[in-house]
Protein backbone atom coordinates (compact mmCIF):
# COMPACT_ATOMS: atom_id res chain seq x y z
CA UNK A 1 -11.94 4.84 -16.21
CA UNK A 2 -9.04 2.96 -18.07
CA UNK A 3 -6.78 1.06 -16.38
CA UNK A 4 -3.17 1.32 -18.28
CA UNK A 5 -1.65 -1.92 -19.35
CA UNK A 6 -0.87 -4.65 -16.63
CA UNK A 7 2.83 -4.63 -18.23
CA UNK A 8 3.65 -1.51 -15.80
CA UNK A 9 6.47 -2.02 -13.98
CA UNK A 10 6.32 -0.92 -10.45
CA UNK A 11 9.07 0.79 -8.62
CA UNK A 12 10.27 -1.90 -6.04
CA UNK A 13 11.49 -0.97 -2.53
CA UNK A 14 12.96 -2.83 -0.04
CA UNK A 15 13.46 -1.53 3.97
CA UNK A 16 15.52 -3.13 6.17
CA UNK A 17 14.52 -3.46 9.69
CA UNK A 18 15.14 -0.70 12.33
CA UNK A 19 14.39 -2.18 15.59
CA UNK A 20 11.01 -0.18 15.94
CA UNK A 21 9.56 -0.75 12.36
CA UNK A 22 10.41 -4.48 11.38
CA UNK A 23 9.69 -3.86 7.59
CA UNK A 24 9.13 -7.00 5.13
CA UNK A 25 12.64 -8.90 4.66
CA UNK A 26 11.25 -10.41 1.71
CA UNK A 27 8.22 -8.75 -0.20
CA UNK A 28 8.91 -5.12 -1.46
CA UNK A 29 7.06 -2.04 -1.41
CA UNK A 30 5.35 -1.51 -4.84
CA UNK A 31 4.43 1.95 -6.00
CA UNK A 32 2.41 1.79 -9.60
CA UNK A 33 3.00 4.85 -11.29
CA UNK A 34 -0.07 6.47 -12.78
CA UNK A 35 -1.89 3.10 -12.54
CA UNK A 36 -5.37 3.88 -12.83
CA UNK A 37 -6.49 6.66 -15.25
CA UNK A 38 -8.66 9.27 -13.56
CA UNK A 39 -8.68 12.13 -15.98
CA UNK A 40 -12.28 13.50 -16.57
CA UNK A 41 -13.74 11.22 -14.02
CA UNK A 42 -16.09 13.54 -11.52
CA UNK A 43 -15.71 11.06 -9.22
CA UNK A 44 -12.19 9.28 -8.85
CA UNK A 45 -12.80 7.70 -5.78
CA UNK A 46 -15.29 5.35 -6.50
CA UNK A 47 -13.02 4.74 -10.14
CA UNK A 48 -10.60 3.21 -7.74
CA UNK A 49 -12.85 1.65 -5.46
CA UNK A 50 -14.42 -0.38 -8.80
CA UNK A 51 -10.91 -1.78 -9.37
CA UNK A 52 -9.80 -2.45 -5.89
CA UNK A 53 -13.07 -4.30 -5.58
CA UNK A 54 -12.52 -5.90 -9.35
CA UNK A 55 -9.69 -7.44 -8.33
CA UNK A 56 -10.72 -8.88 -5.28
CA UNK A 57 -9.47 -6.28 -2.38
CA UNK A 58 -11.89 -5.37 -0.10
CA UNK A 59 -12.65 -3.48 3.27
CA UNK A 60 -12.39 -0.43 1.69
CA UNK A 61 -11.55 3.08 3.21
CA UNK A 62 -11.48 6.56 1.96
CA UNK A 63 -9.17 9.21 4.30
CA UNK A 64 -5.55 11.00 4.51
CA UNK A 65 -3.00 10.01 5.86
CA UNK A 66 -1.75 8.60 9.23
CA UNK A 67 1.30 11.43 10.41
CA UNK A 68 3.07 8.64 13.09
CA UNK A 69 4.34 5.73 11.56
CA UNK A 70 2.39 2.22 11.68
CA UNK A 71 2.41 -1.05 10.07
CA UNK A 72 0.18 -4.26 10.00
CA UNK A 73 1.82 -7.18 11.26
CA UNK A 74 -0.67 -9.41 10.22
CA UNK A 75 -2.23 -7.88 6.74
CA UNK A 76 -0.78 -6.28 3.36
CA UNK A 77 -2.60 -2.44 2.49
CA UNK A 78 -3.05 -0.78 -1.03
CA UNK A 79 -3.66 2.54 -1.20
CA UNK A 80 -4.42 4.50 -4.23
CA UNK A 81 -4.56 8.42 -4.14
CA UNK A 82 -7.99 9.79 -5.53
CA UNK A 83 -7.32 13.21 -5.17
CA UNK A 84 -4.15 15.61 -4.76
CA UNK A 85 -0.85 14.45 -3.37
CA UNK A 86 1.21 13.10 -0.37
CA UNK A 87 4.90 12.41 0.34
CA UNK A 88 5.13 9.76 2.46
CA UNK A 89 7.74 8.18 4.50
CA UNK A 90 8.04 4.43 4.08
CA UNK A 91 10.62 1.71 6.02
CA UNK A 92 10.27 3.92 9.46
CA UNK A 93 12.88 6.35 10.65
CA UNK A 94 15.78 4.42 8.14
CA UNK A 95 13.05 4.31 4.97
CA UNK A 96 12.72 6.89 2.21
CA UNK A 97 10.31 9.52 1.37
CA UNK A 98 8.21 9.52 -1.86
CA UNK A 99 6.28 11.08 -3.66
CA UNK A 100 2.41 9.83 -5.36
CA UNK A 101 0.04 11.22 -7.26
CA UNK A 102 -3.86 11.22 -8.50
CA UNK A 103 -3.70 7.87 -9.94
CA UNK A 104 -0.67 6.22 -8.39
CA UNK A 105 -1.28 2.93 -6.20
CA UNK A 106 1.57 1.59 -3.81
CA UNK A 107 0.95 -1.76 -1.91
CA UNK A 108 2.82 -1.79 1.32
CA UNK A 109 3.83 -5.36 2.31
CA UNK A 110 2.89 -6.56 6.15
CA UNK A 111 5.55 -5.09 8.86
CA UNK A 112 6.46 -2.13 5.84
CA UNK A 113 6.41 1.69 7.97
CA UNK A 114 4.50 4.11 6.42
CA UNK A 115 3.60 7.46 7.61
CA UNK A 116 1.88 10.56 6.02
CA UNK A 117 4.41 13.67 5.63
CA UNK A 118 3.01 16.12 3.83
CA UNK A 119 -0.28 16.00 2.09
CA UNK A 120 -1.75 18.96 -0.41
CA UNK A 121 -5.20 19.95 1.18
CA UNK A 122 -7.17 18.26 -1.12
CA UNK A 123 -5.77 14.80 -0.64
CA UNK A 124 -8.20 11.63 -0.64
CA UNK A 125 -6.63 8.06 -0.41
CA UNK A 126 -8.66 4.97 -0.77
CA UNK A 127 -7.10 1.91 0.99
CA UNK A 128 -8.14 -1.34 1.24
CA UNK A 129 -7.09 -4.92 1.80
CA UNK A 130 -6.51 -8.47 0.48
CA UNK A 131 -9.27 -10.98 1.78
CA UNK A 132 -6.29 -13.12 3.54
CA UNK A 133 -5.02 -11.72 6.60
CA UNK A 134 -5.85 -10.13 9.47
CA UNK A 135 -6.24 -6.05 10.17
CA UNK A 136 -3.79 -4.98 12.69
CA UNK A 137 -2.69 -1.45 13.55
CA UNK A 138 0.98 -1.41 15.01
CA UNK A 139 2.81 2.02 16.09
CA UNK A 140 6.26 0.72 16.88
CA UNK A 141 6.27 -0.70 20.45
CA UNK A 142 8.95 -3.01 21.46
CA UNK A 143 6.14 -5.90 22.11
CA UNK A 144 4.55 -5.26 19.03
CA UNK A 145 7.82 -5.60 17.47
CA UNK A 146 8.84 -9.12 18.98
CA UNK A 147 5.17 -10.46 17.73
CA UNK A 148 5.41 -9.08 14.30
CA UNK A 149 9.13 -10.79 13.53
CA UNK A 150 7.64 -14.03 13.85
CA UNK A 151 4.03 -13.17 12.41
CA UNK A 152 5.14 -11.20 9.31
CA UNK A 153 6.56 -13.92 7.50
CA UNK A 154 3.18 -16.20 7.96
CA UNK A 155 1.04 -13.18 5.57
CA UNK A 156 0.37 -14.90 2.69
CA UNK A 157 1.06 -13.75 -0.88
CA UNK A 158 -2.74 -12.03 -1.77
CA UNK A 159 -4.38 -14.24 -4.68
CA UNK A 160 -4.79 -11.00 -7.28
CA UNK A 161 -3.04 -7.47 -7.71
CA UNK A 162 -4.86 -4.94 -6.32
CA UNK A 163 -5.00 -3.29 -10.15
CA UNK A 164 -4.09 -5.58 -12.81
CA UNK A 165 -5.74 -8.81 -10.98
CA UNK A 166 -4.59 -12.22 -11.51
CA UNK A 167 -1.98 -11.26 -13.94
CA UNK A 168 -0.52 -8.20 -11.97
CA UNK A 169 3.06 -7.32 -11.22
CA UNK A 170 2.50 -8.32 -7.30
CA UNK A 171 2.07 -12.20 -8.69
CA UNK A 172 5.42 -12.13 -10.38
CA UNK A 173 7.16 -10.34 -7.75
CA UNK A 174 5.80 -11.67 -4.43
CA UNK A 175 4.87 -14.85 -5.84
């Protein structure tokens, strides 16, 4: 495994709320582009898994994709995609669609929509989370909606980058 240099730039993106999906008003969505290197590995999975864990992200998952939108109201995800690819749909019914790859990484800020679109049949994401906050599964319901404007904001900033650690990209831009 070889991690590419913690000077990548990650696409930012920014939602704004749609009165289902609150989105983040202040942290954006971070996609790393071909972040970790998984060429010739047998078993790319557990390469990401090693650097999620590295870098101090844990509770870590392996699956596809969800196809309804959710967010966490209470707790930041990364996921990085093992295997295949997926277009999903991020910022809820107002967001944008996008496209990752074996190798890319996005970290979706608390109250950010994301939903599985389409997903080649090989796809394998591992997720996992930063050891401050709280796991929290909301679909869009006007109550979960009223608790999440107010809890959203009170996430804090994770300590490391799920890739590049201490020194990653999230610091300078969520910091």
């Amino acid at each position: 495994m070889t991690l590419t240099t913690s000077l990548i730039a990650p696409e930012t993106h920014l939602f704004a709320a749609d009165g289902t999906i609150p989105n983040n008003p202040r942290l954006p969505l971070l996609v790393y582009r071909n972040a970790i290197d998984l060429k010739g590995t047998a078993d790319p999975e557990q390469v990401i898994e090693k650097a999620f864990l590295a870098n101090g992200w844990r509770d870590l998952w392996r699956a596809g994709l969800y196809p309804e939108t959710q967010y966490h109201s209470s707790i930041h995800e990364a996921m990085g995609i093992a295997r295949g690819r997926a277009r999903m749909r991020f910022g809820g019914s107002n967001g944008r669609d996008i496209e990752l790859f074996s190798g890319d990484v996005v970290v979706v800020p608390a109250g950010t929509g994301h939903q599985g679109v389409w997903a080649s049949p090989d796809l394998m994401v591992i997720g996992c989370y930063p050891r401050t906050g709280r796991y929290d599964l909301c679909l869009g319901s006007k109550a979960e909606y009223a608790k999440a404007i107010t809890s959203i904001p009170q996430v804090p900033v994770p300590d490391t980058d799920p890739v590049f650690g201490a020194h990653g990209a999230l610091q300078q831009l969520w910091g």
